[in-house]
Every structure is written in C-alpha cells, then in structure tokens.
C-alpha atoms as a PDB file:
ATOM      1  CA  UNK A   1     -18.401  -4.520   6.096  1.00  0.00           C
ATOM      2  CA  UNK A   2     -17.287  -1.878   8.414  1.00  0.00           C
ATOM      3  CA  UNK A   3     -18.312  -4.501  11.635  1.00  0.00           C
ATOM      4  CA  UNK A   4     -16.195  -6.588  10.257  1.00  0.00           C
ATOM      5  CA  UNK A   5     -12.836  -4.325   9.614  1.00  0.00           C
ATOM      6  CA  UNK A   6     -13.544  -3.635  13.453  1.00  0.00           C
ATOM      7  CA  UNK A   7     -13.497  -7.195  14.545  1.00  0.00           C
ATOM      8  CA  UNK A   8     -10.699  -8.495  12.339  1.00  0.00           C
ATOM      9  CA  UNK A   9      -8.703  -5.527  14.202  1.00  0.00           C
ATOM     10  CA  UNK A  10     -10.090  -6.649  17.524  1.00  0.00           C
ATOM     11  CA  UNK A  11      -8.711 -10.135  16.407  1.00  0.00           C
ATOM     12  CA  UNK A  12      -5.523  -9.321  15.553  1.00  0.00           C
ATOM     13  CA  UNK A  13      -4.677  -6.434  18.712  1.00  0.00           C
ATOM     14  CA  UNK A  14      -5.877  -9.487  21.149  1.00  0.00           C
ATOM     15  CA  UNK A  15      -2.903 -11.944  19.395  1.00  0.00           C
ATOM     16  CA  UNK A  16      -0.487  -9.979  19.222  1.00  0.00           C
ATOM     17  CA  UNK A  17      -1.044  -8.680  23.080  1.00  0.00           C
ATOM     18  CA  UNK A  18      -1.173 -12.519  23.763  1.00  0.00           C
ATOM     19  CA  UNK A  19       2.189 -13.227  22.267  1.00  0.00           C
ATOM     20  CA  UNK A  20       3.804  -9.487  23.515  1.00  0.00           C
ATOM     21  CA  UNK A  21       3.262 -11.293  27.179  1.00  0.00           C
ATOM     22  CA  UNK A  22       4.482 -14.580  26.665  1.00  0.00           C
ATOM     23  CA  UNK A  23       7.435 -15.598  29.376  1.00  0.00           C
ATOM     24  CA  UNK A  24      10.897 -15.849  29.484  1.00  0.00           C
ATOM     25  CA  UNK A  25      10.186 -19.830  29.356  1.00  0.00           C
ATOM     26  CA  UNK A  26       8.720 -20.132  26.113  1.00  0.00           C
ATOM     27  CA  UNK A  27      11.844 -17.953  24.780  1.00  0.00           C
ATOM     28  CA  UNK A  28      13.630 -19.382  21.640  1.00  0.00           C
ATOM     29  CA  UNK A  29      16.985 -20.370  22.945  1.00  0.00           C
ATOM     30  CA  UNK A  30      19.888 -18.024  22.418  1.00  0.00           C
ATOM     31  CA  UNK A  31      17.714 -16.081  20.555  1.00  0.00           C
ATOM     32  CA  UNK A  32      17.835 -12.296  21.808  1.00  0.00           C
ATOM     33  CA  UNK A  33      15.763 -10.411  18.581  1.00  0.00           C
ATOM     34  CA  UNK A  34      18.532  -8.578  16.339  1.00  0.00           C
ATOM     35  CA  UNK A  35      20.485  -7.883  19.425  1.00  0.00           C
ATOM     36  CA  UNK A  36      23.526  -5.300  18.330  1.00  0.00           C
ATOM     37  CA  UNK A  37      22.153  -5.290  14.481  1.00  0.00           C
ATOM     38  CA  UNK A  38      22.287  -2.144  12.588  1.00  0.00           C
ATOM     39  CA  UNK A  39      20.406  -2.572   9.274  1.00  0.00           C
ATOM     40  CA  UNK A  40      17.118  -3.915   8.218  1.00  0.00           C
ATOM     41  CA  UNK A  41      16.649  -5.108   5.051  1.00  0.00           C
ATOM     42  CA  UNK A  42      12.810  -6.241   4.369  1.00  0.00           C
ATOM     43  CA  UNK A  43      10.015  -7.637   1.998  1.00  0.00           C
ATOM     44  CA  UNK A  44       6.609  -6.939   2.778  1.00  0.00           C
ATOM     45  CA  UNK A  45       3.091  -7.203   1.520  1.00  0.00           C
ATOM     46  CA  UNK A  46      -0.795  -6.594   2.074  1.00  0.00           C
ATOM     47  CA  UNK A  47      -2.871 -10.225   2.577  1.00  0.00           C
ATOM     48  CA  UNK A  48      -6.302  -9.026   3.306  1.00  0.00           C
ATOM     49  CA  UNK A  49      -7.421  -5.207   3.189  1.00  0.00           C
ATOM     50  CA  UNK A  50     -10.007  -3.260   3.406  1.00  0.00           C
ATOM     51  CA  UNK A  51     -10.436  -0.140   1.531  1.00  0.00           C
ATOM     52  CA  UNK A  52     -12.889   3.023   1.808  1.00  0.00           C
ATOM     53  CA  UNK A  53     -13.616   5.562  -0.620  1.00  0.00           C
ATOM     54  CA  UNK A  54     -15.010   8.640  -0.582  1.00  0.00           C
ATOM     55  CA  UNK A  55     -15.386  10.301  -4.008  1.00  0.00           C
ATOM     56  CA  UNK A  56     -16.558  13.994  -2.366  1.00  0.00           C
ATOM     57  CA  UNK A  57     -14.290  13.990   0.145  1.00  0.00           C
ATOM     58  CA  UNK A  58     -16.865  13.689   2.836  1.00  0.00           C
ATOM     59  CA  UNK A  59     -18.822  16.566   2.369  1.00  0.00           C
ATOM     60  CA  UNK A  60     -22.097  16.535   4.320  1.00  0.00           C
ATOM     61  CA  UNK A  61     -24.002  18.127   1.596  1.00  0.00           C
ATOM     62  CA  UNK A  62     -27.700  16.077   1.623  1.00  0.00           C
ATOM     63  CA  UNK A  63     -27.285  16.555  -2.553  1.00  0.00           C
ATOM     64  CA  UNK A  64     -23.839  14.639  -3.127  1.00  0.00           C
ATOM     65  CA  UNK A  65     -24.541  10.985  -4.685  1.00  0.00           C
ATOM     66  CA  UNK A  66     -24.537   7.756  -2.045  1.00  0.00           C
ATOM     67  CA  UNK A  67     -22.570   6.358  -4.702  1.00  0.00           C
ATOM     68  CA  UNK A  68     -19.737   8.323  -4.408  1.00  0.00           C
ATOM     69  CA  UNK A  69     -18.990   6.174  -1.468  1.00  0.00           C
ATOM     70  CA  UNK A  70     -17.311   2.913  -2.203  1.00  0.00           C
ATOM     71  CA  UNK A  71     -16.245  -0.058  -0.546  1.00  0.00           C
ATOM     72  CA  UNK A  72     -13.302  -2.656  -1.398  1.00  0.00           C
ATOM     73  CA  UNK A  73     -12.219  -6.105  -0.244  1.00  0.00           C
ATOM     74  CA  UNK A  74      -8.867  -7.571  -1.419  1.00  0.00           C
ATOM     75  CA  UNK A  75      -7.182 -10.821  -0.325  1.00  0.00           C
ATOM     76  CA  UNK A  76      -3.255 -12.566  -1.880  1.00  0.00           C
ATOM     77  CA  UNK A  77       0.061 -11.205  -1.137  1.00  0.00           C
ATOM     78  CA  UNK A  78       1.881  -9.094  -4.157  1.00  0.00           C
ATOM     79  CA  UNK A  79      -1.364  -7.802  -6.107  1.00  0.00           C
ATOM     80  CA  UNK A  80      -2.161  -3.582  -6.466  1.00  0.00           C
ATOM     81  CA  UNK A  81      -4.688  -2.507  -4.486  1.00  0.00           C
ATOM     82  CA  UNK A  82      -7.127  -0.057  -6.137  1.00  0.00           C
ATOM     83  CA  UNK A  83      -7.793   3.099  -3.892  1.00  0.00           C
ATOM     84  CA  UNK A  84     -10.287   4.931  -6.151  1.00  0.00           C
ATOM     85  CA  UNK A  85     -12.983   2.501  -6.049  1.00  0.00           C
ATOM     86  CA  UNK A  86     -13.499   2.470  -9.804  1.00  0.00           C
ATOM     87  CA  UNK A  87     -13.941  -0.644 -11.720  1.00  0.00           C
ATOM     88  CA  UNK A  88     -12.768  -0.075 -14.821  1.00  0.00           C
ATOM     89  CA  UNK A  89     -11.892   3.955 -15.406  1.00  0.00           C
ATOM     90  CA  UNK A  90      -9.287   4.261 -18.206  1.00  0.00           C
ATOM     91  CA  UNK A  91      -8.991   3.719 -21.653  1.00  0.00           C
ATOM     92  CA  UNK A  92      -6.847   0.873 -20.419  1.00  0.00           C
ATOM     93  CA  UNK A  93     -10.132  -1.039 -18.933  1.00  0.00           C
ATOM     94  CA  UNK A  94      -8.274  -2.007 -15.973  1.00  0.00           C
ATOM     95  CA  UNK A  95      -8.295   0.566 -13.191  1.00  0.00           C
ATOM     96  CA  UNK A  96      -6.470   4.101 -13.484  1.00  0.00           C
ATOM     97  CA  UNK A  97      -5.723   4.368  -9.701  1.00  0.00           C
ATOM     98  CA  UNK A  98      -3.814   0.617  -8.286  1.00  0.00           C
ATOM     99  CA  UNK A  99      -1.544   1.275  -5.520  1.00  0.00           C
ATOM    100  CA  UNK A 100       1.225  -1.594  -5.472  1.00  0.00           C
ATOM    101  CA  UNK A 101       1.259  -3.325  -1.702  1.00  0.00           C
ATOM    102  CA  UNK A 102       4.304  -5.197  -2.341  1.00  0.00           C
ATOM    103  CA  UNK A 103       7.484  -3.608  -1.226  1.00  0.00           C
ATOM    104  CA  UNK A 104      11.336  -3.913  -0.206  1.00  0.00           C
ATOM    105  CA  UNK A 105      12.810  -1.355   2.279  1.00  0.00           C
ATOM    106  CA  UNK A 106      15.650  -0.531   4.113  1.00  0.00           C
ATOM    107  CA  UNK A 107      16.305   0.975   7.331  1.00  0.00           C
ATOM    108  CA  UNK A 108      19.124   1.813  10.429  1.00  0.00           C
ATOM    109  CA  UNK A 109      18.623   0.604  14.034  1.00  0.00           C
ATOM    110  CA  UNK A 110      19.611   2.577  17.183  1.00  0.00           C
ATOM    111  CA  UNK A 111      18.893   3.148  20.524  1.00  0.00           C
ATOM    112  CA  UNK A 112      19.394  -0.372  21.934  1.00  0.00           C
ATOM    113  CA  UNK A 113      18.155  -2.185  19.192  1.00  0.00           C
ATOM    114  CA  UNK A 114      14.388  -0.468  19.837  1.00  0.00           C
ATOM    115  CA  UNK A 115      14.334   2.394  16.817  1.00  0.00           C
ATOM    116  CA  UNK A 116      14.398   1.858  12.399  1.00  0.00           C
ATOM    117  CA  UNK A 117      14.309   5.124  10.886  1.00  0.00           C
ATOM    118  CA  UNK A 118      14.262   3.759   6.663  1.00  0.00           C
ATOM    119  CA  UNK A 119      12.032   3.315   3.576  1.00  0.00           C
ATOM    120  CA  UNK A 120      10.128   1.292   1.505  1.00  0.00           C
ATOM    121  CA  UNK A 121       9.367   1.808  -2.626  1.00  0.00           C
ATOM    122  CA  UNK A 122       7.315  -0.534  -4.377  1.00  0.00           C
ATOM    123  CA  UNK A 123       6.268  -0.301  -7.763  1.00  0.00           C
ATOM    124  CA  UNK A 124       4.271  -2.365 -10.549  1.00  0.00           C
ATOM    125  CA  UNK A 125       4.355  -2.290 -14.705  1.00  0.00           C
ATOM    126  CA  UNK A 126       1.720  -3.870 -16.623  1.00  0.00           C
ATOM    127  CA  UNK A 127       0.945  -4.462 -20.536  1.00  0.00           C
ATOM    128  CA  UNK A 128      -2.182  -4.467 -21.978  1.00  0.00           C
ATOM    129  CA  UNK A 129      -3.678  -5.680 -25.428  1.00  0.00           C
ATOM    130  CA  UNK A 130       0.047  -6.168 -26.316  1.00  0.00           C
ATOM    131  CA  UNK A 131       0.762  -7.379 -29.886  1.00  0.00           C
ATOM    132  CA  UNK A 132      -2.906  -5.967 -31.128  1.00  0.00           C
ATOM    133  CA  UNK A 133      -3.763  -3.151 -32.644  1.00  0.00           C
ATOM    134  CA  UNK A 134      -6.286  -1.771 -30.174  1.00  0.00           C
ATOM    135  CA  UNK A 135      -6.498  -0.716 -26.784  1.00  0.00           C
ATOM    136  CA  UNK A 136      -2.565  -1.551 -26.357  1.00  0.00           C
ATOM    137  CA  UNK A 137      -1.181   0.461 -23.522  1.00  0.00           C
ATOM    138  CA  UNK A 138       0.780   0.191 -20.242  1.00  0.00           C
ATOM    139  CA  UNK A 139       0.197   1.017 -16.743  1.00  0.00           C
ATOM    140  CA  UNK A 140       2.800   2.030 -14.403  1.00  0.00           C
ATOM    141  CA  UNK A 141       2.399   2.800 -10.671  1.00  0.00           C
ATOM    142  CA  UNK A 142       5.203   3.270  -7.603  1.00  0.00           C
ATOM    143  CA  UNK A 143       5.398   4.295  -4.039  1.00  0.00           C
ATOM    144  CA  UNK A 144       8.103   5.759  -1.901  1.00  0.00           C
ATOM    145  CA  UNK A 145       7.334   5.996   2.069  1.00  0.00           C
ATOM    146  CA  UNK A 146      10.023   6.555   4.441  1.00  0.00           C
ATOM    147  CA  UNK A 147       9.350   5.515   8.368  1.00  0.00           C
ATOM    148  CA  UNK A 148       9.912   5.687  11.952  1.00  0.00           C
ATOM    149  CA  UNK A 149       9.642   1.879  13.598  1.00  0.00           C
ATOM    150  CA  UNK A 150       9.486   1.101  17.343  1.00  0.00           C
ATOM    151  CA  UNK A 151      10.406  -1.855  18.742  1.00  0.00           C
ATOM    152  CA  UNK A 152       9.410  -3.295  22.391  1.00  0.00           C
ATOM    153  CA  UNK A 153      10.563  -6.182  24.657  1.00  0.00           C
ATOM    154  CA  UNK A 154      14.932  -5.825  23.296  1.00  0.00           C
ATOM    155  CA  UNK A 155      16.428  -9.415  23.919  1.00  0.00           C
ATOM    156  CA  UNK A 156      13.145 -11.348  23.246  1.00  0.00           C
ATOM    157  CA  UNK A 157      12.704 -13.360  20.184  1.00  0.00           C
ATOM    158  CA  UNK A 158       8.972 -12.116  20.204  1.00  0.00           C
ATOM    159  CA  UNK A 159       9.448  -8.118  19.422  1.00  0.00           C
ATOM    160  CA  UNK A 160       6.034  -6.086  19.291  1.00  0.00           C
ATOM    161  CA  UNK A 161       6.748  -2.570  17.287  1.00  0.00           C
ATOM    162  CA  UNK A 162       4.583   0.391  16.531  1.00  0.00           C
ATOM    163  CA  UNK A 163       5.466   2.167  12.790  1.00  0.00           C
ATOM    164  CA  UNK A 164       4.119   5.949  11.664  1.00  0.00           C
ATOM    165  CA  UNK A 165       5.015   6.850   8.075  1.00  0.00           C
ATOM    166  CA  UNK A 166       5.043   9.047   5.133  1.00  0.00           C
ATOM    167  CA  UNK A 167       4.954   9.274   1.770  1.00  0.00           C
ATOM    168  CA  UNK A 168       3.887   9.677  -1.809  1.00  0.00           C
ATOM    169  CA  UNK A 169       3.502   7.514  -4.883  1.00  0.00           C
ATOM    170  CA  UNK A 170       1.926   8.009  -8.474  1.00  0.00           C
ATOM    171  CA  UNK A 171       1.611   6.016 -11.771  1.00  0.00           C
ATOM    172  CA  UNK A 172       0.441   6.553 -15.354  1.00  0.00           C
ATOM    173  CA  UNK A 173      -1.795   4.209 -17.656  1.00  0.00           C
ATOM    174  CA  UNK A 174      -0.921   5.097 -21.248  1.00  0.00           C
ATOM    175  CA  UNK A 175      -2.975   3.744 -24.051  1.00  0.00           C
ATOM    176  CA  UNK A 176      -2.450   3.417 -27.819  1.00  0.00           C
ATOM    177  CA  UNK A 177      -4.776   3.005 -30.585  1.00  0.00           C
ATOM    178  CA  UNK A 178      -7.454   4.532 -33.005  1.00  0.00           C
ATOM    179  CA  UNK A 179      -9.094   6.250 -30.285  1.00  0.00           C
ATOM    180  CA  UNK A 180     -11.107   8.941 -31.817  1.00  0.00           C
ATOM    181  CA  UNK A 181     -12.421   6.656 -34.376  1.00  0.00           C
ATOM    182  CA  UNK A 182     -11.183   8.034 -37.582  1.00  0.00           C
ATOM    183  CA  UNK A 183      -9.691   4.635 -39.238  1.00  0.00           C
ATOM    184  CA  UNK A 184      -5.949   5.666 -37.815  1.00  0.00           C
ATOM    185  CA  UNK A 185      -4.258   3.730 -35.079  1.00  0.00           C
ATOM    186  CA  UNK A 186      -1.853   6.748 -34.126  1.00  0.00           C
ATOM    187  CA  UNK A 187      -3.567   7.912 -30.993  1.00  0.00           C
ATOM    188  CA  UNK A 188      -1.955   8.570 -27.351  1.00  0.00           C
ATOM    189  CA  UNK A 189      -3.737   9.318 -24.486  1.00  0.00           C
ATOM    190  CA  UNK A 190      -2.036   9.149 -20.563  1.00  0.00           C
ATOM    191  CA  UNK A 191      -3.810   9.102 -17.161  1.00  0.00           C
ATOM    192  CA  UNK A 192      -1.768  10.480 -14.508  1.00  0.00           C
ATOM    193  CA  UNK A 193      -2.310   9.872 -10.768  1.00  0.00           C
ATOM    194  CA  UNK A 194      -0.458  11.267  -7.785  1.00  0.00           C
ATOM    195  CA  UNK A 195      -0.929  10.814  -4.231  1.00  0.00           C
ATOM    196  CA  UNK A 196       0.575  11.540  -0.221  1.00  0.00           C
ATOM    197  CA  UNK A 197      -0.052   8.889   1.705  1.00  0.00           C
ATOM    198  CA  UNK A 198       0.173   8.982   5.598  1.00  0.00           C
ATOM    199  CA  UNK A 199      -0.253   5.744   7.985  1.00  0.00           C
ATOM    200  CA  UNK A 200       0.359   3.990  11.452  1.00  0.00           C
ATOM    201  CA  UNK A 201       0.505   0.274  12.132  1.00  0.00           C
ATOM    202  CA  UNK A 202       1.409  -1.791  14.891  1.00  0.00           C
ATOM    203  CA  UNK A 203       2.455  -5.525  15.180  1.00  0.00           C
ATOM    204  CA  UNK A 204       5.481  -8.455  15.966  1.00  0.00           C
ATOM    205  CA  UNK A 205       8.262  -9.722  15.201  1.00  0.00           C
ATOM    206  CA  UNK A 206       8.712 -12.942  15.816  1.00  0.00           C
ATOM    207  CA  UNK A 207      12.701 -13.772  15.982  1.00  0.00           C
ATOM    208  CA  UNK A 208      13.440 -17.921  14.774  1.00  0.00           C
ATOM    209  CA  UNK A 209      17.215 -17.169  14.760  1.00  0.00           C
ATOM    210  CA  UNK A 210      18.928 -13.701  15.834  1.00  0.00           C
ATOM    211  CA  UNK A 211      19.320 -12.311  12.363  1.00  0.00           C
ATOM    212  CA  UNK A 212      15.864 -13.050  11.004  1.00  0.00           C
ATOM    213  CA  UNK A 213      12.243 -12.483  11.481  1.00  0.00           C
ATOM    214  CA  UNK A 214       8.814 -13.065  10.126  1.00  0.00           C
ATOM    215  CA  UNK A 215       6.755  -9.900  10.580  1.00  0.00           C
ATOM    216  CA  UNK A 216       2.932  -9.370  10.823  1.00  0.00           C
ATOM    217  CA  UNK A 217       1.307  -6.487  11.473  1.00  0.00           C
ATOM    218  CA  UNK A 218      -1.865  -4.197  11.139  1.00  0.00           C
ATOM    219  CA  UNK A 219      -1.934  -1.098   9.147  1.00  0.00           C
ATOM    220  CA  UNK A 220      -3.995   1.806   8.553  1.00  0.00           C
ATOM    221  CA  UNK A 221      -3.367   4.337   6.094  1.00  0.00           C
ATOM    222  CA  UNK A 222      -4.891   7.732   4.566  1.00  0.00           C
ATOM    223  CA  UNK A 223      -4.211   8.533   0.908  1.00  0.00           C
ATOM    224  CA  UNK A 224      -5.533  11.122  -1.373  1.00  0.00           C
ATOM    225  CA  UNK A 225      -5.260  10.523  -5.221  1.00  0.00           C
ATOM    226  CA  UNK A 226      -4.805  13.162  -7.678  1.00  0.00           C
ATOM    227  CA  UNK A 227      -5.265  12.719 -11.158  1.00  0.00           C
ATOM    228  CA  UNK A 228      -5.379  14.881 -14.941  1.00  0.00           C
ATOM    229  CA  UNK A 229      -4.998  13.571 -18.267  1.00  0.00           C
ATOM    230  CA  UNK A 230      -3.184  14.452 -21.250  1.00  0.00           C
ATOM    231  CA  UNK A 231      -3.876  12.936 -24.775  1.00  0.00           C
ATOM    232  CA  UNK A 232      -3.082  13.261 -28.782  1.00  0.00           C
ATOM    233  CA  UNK A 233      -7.190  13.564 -28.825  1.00  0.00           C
ATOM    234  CA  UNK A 234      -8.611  16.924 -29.376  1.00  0.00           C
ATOM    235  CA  UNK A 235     -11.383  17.339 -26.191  1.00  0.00           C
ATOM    236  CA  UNK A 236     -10.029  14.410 -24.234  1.00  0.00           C
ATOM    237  CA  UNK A 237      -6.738  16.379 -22.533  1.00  0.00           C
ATOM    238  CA  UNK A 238      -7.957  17.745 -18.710  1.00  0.00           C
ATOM    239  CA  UNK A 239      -4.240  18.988 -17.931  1.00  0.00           C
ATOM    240  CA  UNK A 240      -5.273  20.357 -14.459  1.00  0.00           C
ATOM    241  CA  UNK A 241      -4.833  18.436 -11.641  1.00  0.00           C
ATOM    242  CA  UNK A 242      -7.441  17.520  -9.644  1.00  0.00           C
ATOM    243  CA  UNK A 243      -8.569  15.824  -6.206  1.00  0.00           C
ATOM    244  CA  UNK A 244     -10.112  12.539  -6.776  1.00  0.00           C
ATOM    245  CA  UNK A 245     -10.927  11.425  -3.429  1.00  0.00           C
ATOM    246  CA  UNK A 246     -10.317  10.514   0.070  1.00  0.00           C
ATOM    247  CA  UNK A 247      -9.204   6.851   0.292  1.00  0.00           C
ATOM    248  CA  UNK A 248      -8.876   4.728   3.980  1.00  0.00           C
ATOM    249  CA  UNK A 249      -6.584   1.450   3.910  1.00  0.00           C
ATOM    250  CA  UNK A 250      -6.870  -0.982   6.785  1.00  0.00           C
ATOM    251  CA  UNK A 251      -4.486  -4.022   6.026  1.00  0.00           C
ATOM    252  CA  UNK A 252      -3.104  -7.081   7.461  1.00  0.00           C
ATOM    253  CA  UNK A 253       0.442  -7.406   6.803  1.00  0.00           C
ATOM    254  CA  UNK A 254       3.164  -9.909   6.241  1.00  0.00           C
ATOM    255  CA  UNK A 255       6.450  -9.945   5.773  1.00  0.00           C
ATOM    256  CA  UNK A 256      10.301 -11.123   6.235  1.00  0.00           C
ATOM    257  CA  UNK A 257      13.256  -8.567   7.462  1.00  0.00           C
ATOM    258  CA  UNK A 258      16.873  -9.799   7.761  1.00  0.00           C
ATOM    259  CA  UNK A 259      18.825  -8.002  10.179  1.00  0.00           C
ATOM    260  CA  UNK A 260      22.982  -7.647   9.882  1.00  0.00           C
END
C-alpha cells in the first residue's frame, strides 16, 4: 500500500511539472490567471486518499500490538474520511472519528496576484436508526483550517501553487435508546472527538477564462484525534480527554475557485 501512495505521488509531481512548463504557445488566449483579482471563493474535495494510523503513537516498544497500526483507502468526492481506523467504534455503529473532506473557503490575494491568505470549514450531520426506537442517534463532525497559498507563473492560464495550513476540527456521535438494558428507552450517551490538524500540498490551476479555475492538487496532512465520552449510563462516562492516535492523510484533490 505504502509503494503505491509513493508512486501515485510520483505520478501526479511528474504532471503537474509537465503542465508548470508548458509555453507561451499553448496559452489560452487572453487568458492571464486571475490577473488583478482580490478574492477567492472555492469548493473543494478529497477523490482518492490514503490514510495511516497509528493507535500508540509510534512508540517503538517491541510489546505494543501490530494491530494498532491501520491502513485506509477511500475513493468519491464529498464522503468523510475516517482517521481513526476503526470500523465501527460507537454506539452509533458507524465510525466515531469521520473527518468531512468536502469544503468551501474563502481567501484575499496580494502580492501580484501570487499570495491567498483565507480558510476553509467543512462540516457533515448524519441520522441514524431515525424513526425507531433503538440505536437512534446523530453524528456531527466540522473542520476549520485557515491557509497560506502560493501561486507561480502570474499571467499564465496554467498557475502551479504550493499551500501550508492549520487547523482544528471535532464532532460528536450522540445515541439514544435503552442502552443499559433495563426495558427503558431513555438513555443518552455522546462521543466527543477533537483534533489539530497541520498539512502542505502542492498543485495547478488551470485558468479556462480569467475569473475561473479548476484546481487539482496533492495533499498531505497530520492530525491527531482526541476523544472522551459522556453518557446518562452509570460506568460508561470517560470524561477525560484522551489521545487516540496519530493519523497521516495523503490525498488527491479537486476542486473549483472563482476569482472576483
């Protein structure tokens, strides 16, 4: 798995080099890549990534369990993307720990049309066993992550940029029901996660008419999920946070940005 993460990267850093060097001839007429444009307004999305988890936190103690060492492959725009490598670890049954990949930011360009200093939130709500009368719930997960975007090659309709970024994001899955068994459907319990995430990516724009683009890029991000739980269950509340995990994200991105 890890050969391949390396050559899809290889892949993907020899295109967009390709295209960063095409010439002036094969320039989209009149088309000079949000020349004297001051605001980006974007839509953006994961389509294949690749995530690694490490459940110890890569300790190189000989006694911590292989398995807490897990491997993920996702591929479709707009889904979550689970960073804990869990299968199925709430009460919900889907996942406590998705991280939504689709997002809308906003940003302001300067210096000559090369720098975007803005952010991007995403966020995701899902229902669960709704209408029945157990294992009902909801999960709820967001992100927030400002950036710093660097454009190359002003006046070209083919725009390579480099991005670093910050940020954090969190969620809840809350589930209803008779969950201690005792005949009454009156029970709460609430998974909470929080998390910093840090990444860098690189890719193009590529610049059909002056005011639009269609963006792809390569991204790789660290993020460390923290989670506790709190519930109307006698022995099931753990109201101390704690580290989960080290999680590693290595995406393919796509995405549209209209520039005014």
């Amino acid at each position: 798995m890890a050969r391949t993460a390396h050559l899809l990267t290889a892949s993907l850093v020899t295109s967009l080099l390709s295209l960063a060097l095409v010439g002036d001839a094969d320039a989209a007429p009149n088309v000079k890549g949000a020349n004297n444009k001051r605001f980006r307004l974007h839509i953006d999305t994961s389509i294949f990534d690749f995530t690694h988890f490490n459940a110890d936190g890569g300790s190189d103690d000989p006694d911590d369990d292989a398995d807490d060492e897990f491997n993920t492959v996702g591929f479709g725009p707009g889904r979550p993307n689970r960073i804990d490598g869990s299968a199925s670890e709430s009460l919900l049954g889907v996942g406590l720990h998705p991280r939504p990949l689709l997002g809308i930011g906003f940003g302001y360009v300067f210096l000559g049309d090369r720098a975007v200093v803005g952010g991007r939130v995403a966020l995701s709500i899902d229902g669960v066993g709704l209408g029945g009368n157990a294992g009902r719930g909801t999960l709820v997960s967001g992100e927030l992550t400002p950036y710093f975007h660097w454009m190359f090659l002003p006046g070209r309709w083919i725009r390579p940029y480099v991005e670093g970024r910050f940020g954090f994001g969190g969620g809840t899955a809350t589930s209803h029901g008779d969950l201690d068994n005792d005949g009454e459907d009156d029970d709460k319990s609430t998974d909470h996660l929080i998390y910093p995430t840090f990444g860098i990516g690189g890719g193009i724009h590529l610049f059909p008419v002056e005011y639009f683009s269609v963006d792809l890029g390569l991204d790789l991000d660290y993020v460390a999920p923290h989670t506790r739980q709190t519930s109307s269950v006698e022995g099931l509340d753990d109201t101390e946070w704690g580290k989960r995990g080290d999680a590693v994200v290595l995406a393919v991105r796509g995405g549209l940005s209209v520039w005014f």
